[in-house]
C-alpha atoms as a PDB file:
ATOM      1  CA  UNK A   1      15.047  23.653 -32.970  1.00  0.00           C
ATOM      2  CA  UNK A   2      13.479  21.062 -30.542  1.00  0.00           C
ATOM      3  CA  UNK A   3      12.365  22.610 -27.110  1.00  0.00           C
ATOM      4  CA  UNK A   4      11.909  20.853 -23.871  1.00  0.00           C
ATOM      5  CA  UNK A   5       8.676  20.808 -24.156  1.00  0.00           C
ATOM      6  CA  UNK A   6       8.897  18.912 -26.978  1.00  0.00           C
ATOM      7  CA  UNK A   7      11.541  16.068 -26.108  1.00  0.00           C
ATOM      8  CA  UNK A   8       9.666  15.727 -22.910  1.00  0.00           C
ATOM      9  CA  UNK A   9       5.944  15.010 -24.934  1.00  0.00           C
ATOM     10  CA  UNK A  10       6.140  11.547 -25.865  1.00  0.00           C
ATOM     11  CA  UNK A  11       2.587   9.827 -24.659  1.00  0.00           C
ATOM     12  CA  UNK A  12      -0.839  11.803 -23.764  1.00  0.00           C
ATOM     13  CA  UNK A  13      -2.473  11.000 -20.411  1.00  0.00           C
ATOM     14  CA  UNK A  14      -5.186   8.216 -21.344  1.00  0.00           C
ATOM     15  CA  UNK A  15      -8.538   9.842 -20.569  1.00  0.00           C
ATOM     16  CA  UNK A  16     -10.317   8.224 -17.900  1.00  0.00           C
ATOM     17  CA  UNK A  17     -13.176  10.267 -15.998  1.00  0.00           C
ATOM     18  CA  UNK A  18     -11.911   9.281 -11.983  1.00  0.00           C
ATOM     19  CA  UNK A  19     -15.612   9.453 -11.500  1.00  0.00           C
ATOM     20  CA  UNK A  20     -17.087   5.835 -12.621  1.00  0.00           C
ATOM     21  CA  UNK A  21     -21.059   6.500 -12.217  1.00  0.00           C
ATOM     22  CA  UNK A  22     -22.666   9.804 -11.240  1.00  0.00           C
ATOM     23  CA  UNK A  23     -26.461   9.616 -10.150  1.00  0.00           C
ATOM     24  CA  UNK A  24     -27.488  13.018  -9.229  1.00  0.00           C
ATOM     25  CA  UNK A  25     -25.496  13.997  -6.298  1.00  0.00           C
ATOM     26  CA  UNK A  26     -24.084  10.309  -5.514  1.00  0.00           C
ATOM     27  CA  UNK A  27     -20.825   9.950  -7.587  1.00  0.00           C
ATOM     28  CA  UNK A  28     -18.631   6.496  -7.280  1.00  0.00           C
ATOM     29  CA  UNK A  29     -14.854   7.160  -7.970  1.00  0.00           C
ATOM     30  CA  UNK A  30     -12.049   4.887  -9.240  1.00  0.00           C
ATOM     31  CA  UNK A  31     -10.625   5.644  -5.780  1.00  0.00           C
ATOM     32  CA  UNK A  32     -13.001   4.394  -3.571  1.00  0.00           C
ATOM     33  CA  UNK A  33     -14.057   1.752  -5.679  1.00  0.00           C
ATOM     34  CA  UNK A  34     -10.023   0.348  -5.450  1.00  0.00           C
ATOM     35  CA  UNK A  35     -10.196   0.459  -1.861  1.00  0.00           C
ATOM     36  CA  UNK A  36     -13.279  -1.804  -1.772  1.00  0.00           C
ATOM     37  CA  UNK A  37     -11.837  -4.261  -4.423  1.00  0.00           C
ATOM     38  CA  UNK A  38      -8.295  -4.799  -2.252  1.00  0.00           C
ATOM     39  CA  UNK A  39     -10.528  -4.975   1.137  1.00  0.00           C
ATOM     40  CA  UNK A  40     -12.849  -7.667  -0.690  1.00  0.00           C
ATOM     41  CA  UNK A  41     -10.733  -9.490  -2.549  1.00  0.00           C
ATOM     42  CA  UNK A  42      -7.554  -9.552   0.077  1.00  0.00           C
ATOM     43  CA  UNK A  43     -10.365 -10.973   2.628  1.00  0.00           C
ATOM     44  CA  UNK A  44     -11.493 -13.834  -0.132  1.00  0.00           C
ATOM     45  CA  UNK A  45      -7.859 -14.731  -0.045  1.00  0.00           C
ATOM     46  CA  UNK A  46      -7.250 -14.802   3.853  1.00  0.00           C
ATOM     47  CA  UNK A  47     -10.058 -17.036   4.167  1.00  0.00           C
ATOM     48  CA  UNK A  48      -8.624 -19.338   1.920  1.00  0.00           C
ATOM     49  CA  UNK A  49      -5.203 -19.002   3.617  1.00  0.00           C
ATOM     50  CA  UNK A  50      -6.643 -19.975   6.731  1.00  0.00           C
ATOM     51  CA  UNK A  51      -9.362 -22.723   5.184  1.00  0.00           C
ATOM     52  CA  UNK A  52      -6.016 -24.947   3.915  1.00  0.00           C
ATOM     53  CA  UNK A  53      -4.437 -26.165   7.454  1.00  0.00           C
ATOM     54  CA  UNK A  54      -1.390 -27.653   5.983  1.00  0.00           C
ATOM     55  CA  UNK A  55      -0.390 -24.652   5.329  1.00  0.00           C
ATOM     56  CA  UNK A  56       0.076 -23.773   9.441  1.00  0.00           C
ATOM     57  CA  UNK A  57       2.239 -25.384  12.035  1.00  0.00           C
ATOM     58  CA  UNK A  58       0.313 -28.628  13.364  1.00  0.00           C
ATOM     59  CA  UNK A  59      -2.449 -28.512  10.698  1.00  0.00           C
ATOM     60  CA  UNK A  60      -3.987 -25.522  12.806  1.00  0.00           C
ATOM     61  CA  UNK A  61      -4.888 -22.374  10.979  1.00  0.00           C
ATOM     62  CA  UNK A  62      -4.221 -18.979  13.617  1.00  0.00           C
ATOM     63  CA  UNK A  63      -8.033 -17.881  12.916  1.00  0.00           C
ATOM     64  CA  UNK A  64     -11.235 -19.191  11.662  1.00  0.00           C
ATOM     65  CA  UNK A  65     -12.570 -17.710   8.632  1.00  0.00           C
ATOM     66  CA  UNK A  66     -15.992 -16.894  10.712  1.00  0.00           C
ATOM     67  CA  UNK A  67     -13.228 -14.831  12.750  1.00  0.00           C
ATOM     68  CA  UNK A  68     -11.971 -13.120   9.206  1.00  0.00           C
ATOM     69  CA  UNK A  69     -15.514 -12.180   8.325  1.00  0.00           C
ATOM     70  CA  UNK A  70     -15.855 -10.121  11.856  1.00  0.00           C
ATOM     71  CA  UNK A  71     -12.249  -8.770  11.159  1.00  0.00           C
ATOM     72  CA  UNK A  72     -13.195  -7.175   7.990  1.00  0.00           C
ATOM     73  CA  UNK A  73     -14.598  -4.010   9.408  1.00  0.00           C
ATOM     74  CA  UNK A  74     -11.999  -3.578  12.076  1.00  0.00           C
ATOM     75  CA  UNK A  75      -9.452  -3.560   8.843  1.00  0.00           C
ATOM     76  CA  UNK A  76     -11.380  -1.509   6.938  1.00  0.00           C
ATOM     77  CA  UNK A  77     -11.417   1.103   9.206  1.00  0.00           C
ATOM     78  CA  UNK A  78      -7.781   0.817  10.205  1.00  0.00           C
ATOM     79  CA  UNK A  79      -6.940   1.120   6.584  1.00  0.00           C
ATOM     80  CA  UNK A  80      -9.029   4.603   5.794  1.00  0.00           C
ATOM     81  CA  UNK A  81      -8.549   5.907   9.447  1.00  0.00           C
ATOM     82  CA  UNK A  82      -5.113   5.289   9.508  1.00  0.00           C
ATOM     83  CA  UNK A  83      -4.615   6.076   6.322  1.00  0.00           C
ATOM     84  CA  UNK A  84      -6.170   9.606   5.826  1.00  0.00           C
ATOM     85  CA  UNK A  85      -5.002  10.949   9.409  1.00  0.00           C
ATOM     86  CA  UNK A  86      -1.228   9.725   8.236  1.00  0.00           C
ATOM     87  CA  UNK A  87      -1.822  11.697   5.081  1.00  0.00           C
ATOM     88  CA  UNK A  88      -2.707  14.894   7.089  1.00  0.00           C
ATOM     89  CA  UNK A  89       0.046  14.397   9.746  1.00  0.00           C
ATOM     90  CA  UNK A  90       2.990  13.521   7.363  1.00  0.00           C
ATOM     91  CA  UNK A  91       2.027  15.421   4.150  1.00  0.00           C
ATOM     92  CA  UNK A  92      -1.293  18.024   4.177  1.00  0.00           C
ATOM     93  CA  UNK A  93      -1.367  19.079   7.863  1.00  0.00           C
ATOM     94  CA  UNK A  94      -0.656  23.247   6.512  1.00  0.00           C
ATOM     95  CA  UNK A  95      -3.104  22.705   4.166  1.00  0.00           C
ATOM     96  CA  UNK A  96      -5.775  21.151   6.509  1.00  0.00           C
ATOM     97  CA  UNK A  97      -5.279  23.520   9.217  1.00  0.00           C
ATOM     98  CA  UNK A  98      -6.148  26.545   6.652  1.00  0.00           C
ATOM     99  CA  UNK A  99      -9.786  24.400   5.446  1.00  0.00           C
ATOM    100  CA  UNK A 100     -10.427  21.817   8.182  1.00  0.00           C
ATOM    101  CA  UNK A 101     -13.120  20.550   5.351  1.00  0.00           C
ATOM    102  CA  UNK A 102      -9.944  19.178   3.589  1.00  0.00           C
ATOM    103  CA  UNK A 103      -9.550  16.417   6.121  1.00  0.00           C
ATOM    104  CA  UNK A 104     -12.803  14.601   4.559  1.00  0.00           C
ATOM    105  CA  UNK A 105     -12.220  14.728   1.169  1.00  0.00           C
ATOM    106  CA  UNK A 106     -10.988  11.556   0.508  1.00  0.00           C
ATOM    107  CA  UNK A 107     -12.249  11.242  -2.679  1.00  0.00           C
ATOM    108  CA  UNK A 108      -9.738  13.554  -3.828  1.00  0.00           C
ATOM    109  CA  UNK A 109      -6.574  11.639  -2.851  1.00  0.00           C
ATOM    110  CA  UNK A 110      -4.787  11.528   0.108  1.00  0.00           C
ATOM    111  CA  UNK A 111      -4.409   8.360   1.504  1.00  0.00           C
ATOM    112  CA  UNK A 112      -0.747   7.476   3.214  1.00  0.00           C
ATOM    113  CA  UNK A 113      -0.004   3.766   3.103  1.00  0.00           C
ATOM    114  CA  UNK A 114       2.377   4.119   6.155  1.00  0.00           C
ATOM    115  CA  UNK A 115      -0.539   5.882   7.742  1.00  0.00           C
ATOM    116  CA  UNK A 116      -2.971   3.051   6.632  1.00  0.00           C
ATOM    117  CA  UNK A 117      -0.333   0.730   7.844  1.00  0.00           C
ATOM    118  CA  UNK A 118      -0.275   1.905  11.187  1.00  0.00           C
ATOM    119  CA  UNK A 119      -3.940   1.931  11.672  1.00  0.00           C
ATOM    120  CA  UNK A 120      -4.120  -1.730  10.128  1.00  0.00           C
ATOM    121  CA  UNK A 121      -1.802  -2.869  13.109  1.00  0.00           C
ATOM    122  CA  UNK A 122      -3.632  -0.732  16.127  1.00  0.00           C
ATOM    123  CA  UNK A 123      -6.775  -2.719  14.145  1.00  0.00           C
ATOM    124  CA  UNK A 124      -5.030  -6.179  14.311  1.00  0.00           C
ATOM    125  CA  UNK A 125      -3.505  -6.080  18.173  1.00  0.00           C
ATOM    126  CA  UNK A 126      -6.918  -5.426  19.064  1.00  0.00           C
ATOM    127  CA  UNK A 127      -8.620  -7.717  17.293  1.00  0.00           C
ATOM    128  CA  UNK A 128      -6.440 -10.178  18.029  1.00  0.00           C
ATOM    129  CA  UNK A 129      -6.319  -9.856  21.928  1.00  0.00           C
ATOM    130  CA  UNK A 130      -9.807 -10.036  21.774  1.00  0.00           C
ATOM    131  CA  UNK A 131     -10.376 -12.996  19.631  1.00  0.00           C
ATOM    132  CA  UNK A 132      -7.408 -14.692  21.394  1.00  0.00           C
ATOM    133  CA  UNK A 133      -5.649 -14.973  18.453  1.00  0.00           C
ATOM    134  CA  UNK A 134      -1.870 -15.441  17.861  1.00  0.00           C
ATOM    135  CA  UNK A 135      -0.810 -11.257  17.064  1.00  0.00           C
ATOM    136  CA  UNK A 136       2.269 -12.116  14.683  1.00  0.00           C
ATOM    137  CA  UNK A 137       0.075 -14.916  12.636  1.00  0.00           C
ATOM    138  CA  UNK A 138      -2.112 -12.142  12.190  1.00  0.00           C
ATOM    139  CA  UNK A 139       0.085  -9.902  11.012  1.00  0.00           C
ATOM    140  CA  UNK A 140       1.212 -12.819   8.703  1.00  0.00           C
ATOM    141  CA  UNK A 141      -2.058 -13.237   7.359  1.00  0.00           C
ATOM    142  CA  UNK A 142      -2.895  -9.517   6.460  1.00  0.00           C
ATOM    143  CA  UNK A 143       0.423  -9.229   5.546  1.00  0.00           C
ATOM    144  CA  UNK A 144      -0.055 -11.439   2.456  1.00  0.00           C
ATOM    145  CA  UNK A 145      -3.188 -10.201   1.471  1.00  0.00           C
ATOM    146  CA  UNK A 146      -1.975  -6.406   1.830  1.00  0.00           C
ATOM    147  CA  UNK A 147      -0.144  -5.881  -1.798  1.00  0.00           C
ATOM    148  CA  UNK A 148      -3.604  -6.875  -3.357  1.00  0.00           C
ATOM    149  CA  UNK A 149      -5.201  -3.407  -2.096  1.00  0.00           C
ATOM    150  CA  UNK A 150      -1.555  -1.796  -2.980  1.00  0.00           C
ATOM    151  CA  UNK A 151      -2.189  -2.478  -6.691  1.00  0.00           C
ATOM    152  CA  UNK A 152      -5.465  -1.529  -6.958  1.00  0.00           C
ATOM    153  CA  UNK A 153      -4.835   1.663  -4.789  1.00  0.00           C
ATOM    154  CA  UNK A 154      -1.799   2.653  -7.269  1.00  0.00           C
ATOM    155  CA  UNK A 155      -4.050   1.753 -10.928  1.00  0.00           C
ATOM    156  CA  UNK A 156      -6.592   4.333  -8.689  1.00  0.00           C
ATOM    157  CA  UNK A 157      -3.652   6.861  -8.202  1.00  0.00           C
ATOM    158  CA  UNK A 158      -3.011   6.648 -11.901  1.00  0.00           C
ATOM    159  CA  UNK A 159      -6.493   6.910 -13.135  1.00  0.00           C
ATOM    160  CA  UNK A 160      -6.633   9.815 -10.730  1.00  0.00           C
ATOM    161  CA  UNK A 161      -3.595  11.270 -12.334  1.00  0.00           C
ATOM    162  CA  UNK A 162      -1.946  11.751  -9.113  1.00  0.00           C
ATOM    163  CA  UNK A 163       1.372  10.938  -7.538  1.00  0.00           C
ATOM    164  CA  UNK A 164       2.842  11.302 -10.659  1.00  0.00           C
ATOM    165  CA  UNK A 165       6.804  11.051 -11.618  1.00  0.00           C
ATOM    166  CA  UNK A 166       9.375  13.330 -12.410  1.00  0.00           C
ATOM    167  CA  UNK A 167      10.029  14.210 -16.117  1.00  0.00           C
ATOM    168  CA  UNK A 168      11.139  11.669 -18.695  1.00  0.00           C
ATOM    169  CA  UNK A 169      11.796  10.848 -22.210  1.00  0.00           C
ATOM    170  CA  UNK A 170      11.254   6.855 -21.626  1.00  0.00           C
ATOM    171  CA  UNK A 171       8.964   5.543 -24.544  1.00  0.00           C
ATOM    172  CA  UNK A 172       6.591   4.617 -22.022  1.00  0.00           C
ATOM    173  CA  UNK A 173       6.351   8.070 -20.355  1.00  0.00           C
ATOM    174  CA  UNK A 174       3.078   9.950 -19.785  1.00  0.00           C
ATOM    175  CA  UNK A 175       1.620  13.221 -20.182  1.00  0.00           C
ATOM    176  CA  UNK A 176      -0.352  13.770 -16.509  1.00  0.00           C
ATOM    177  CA  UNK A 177      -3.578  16.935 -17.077  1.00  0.00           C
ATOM    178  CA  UNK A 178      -1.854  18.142 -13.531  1.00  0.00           C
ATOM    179  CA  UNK A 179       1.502  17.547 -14.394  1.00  0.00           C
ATOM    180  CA  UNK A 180       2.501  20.398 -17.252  1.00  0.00           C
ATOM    181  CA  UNK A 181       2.936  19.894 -20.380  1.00  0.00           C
ATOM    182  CA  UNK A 182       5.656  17.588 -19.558  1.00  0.00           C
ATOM    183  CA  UNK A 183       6.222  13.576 -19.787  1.00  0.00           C
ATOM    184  CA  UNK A 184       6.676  12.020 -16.699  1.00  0.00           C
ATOM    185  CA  UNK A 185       7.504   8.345 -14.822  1.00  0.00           C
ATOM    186  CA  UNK A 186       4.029   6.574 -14.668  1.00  0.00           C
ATOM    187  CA  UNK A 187       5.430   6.254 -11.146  1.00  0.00           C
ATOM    188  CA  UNK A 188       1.921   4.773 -10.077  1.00  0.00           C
ATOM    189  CA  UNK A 189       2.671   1.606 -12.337  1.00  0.00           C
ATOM    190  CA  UNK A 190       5.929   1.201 -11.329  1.00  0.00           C
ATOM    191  CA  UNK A 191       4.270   1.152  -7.391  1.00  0.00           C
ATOM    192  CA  UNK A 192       1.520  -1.165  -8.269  1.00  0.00           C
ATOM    193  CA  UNK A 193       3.718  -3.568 -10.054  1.00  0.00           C
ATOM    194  CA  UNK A 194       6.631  -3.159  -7.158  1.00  0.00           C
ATOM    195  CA  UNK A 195       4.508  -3.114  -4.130  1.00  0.00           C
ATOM    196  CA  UNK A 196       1.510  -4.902  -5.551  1.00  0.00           C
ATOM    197  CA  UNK A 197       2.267  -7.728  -8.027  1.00  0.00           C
ATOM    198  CA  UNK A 198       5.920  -8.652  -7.046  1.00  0.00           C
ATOM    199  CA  UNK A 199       5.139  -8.334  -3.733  1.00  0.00           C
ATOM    200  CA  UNK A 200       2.085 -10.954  -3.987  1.00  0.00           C
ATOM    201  CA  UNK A 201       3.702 -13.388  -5.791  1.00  0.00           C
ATOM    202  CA  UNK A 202       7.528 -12.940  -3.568  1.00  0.00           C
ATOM    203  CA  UNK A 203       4.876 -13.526  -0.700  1.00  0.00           C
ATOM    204  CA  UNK A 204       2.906 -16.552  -2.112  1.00  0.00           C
ATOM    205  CA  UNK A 205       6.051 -18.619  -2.940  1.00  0.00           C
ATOM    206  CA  UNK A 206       6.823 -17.834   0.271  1.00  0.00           C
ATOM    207  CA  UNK A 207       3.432 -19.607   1.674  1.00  0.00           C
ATOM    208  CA  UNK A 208       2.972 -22.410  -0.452  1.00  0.00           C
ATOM    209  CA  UNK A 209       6.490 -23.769  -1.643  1.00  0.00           C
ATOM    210  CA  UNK A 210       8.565 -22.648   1.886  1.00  0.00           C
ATOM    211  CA  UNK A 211       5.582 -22.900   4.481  1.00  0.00           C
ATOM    212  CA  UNK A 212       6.130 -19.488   5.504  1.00  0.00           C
ATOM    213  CA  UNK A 213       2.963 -19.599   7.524  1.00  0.00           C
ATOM    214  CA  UNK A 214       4.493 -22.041   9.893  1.00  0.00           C
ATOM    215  CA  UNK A 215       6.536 -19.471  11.049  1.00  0.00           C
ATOM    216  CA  UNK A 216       5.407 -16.894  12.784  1.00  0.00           C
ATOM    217  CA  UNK A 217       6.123 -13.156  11.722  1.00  0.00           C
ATOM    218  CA  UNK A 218       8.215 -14.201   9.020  1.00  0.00           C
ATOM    219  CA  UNK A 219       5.396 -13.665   5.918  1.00  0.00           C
ATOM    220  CA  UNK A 220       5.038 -10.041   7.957  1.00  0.00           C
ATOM    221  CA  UNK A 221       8.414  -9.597   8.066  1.00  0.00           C
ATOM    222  CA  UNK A 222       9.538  -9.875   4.400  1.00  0.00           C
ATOM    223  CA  UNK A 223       6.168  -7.740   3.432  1.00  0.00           C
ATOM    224  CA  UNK A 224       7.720  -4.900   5.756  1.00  0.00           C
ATOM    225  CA  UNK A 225      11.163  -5.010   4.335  1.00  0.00           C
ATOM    226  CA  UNK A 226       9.913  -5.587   0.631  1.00  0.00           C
ATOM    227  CA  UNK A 227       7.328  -2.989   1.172  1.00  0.00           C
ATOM    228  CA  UNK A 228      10.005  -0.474   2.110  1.00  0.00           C
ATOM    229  CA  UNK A 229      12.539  -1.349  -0.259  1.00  0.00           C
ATOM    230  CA  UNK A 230      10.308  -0.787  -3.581  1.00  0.00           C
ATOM    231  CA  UNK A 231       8.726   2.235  -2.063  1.00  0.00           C
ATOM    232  CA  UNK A 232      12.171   3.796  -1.783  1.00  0.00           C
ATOM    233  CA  UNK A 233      13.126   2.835  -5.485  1.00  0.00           C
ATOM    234  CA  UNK A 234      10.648   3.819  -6.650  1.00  0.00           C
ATOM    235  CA  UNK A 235      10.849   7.396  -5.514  1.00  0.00           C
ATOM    236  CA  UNK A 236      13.763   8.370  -7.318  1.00  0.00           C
ATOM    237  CA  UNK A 237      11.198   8.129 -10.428  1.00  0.00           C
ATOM    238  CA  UNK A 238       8.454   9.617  -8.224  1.00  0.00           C
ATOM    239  CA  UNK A 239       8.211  13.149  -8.036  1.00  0.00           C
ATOM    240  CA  UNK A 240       8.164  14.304  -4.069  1.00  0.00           C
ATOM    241  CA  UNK A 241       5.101  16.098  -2.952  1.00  0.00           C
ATOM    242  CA  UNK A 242       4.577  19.314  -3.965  1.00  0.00           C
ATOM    243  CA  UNK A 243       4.022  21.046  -0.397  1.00  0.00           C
ATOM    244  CA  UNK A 244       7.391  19.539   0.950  1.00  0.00           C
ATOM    245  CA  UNK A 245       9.798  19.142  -1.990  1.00  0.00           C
ATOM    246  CA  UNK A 246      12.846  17.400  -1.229  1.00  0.00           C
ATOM    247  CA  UNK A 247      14.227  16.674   2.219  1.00  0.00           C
ATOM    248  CA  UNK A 248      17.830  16.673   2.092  1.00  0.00           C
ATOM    249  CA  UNK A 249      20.301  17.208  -0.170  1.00  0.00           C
ATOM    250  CA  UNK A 250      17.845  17.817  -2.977  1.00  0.00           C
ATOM    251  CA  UNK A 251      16.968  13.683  -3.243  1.00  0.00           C
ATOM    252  CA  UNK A 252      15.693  12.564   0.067  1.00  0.00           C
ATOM    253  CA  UNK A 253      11.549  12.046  -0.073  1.00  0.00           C
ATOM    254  CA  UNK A 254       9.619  11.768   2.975  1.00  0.00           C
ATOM    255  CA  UNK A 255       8.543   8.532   1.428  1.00  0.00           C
ATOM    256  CA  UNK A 256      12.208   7.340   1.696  1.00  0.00           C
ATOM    257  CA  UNK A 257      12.207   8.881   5.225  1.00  0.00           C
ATOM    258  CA  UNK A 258       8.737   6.984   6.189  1.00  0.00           C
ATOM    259  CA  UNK A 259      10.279   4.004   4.241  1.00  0.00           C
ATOM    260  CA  UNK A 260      13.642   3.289   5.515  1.00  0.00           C
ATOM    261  CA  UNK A 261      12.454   2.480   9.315  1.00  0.00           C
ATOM    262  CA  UNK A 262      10.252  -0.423   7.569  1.00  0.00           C
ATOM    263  CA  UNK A 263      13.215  -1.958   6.231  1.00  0.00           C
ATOM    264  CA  UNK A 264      15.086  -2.547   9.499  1.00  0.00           C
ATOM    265  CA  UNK A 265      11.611  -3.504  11.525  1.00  0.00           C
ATOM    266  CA  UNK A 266      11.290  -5.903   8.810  1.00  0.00           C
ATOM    267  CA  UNK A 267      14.540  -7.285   9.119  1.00  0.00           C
ATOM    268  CA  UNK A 268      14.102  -7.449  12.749  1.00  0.00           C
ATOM    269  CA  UNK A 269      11.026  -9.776  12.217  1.00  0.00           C
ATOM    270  CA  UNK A 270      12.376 -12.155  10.193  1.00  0.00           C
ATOM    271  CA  UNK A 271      15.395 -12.684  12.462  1.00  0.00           C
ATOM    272  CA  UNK A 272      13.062 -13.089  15.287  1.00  0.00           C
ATOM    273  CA  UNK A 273      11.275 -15.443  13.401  1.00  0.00           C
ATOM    274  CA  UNK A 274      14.082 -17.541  12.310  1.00  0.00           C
ATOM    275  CA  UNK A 275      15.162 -17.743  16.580  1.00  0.00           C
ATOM    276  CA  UNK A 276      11.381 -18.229  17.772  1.00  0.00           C
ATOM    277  CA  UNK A 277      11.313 -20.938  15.220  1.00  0.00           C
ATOM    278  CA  UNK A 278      14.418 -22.460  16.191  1.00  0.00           C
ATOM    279  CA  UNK A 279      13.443 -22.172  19.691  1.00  0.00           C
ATOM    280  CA  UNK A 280      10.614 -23.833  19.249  1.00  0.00           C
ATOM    281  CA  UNK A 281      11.690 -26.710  16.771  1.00  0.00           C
END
């Protein structure tokens, strides 16, 4: 007779040390190394966003890409700030409060993206009100470059084997070293390809074929509503965190509760979009 453990072991975990070079004490990991790849390549693209002017309203791109280069530490830092304090605050605050160390290990997961998100835009008003730059093309701008880092940050979570999905008997399930013996949702994919690949190409149609750019807050506005709309599919496959469990009703996440406010604030700037533009035309 067949036990669970068995119907549920379809695919082992592909081995894959997180750590990618180890020099005496120095160690590189997958994780960090994702971060710089979505920072460095999402930059590459904004410059190019902003180096083609018929892409903006009146041939005149909202920054320079001189202005870009200076803006790349300012996101940076948003991103990890932001994006390790939202971690603690939403999901490891118990935990960090017990080992204050905790709070620095970021090389051991730990990131929020709605943390990271909100740093990102404290980053952005103030860059932008310094550099006299238009805030919502901004926010367009970094908007469209954002799913880049989201796919390399989710191929990191799965390398990592973390943030892994509930159980499963898909052919395609996996077999996480953390997660029992168990196969589970690659939830991780599902997230990169959602958030990260869809996401890109929904957002480059958008720029090139509609002239989305012309339009200030719109590009930002369907990233915010797309974001939050995959994020919350996909965690019905994604197995809640461990140190909160379920919600509500045993099927509400806090990534669905961090989630669904996205939606309507990204609904909310493409329909003031659509009137500024009309306003304006």
């Amino acid at each position: 007779m067949e036990t669970i453990a068995t119907l549920f072991s379809i695919m082992p975990f592909p081995e894959i040390d997180p750590v990618l070079i180890s020099i005496g004490p120095l160690q590189i990991h997958w994780y960090g190394l994702a971060y710089v790849a979505g920072i460095l390549l999402g930059w590459q693209y904004a410059r190019r966003l902003v180096r083609n002017a018929s892409l903006w309203r009146n041939g005149t791109p909202a920054a320079t890409e001189a202005q870009l280069d200076d803006f790349l530490l300012w996101v940076a830092a948003g991103i990890v700030g932001g994006g390790r304090i939202g971690y603690i605050l939403f999901y490891d605050l118990g935990s960090v409060l017990q080992n204050p160390i905790r709070a620095l290990e970021i090389w051991n997961g730990g990131m929020s993206f709605h943390g990271g998100l909100i740093g990102t835009m404290i980053a952005m008003i103030l860059f932008a009100r310094r550099n006299k730059i238009a805030v919502w093309s901004l926010f367009d701008i970094v908007s469209a470059v954002v799913p880049i880092g989201l796919f390399f940050g989710r191929i990191a979570n799965f390398i990592n084997g973390e943030l892994w999905g509930r159980l499963s008997s898909m052919p395609w399930a996996v077999i996480f070293p953390t997660g029992g013996p168990f196969a589970r949702h690659p939830s991780q994919l599902y997230e990169a390809a959602l958030e990260g690949l869809v996401l890109l190409a929904v957002l480059a149609i958008l720029i090139y074929r509609r002239h989305a750019l012309k339009i200030p807050g719109l590009v930002c506005g369907v990233f915010v509503t797309g974001y939050g709309l995959a994020r919350i599919f996909v965690e019905f496959f994604r197995e809640p965190d461990a140190q909160l469990g379920y919600l509500f009703g045993g099927w509400l996440t806090m990534g669905m509760l961090l989630s669904l406010p996205m939606v309507f604030l990204g609904l909310w700037a493409i329909l003031r979009a659509r009137r500024a533009n009309i306003a304006t035309a």
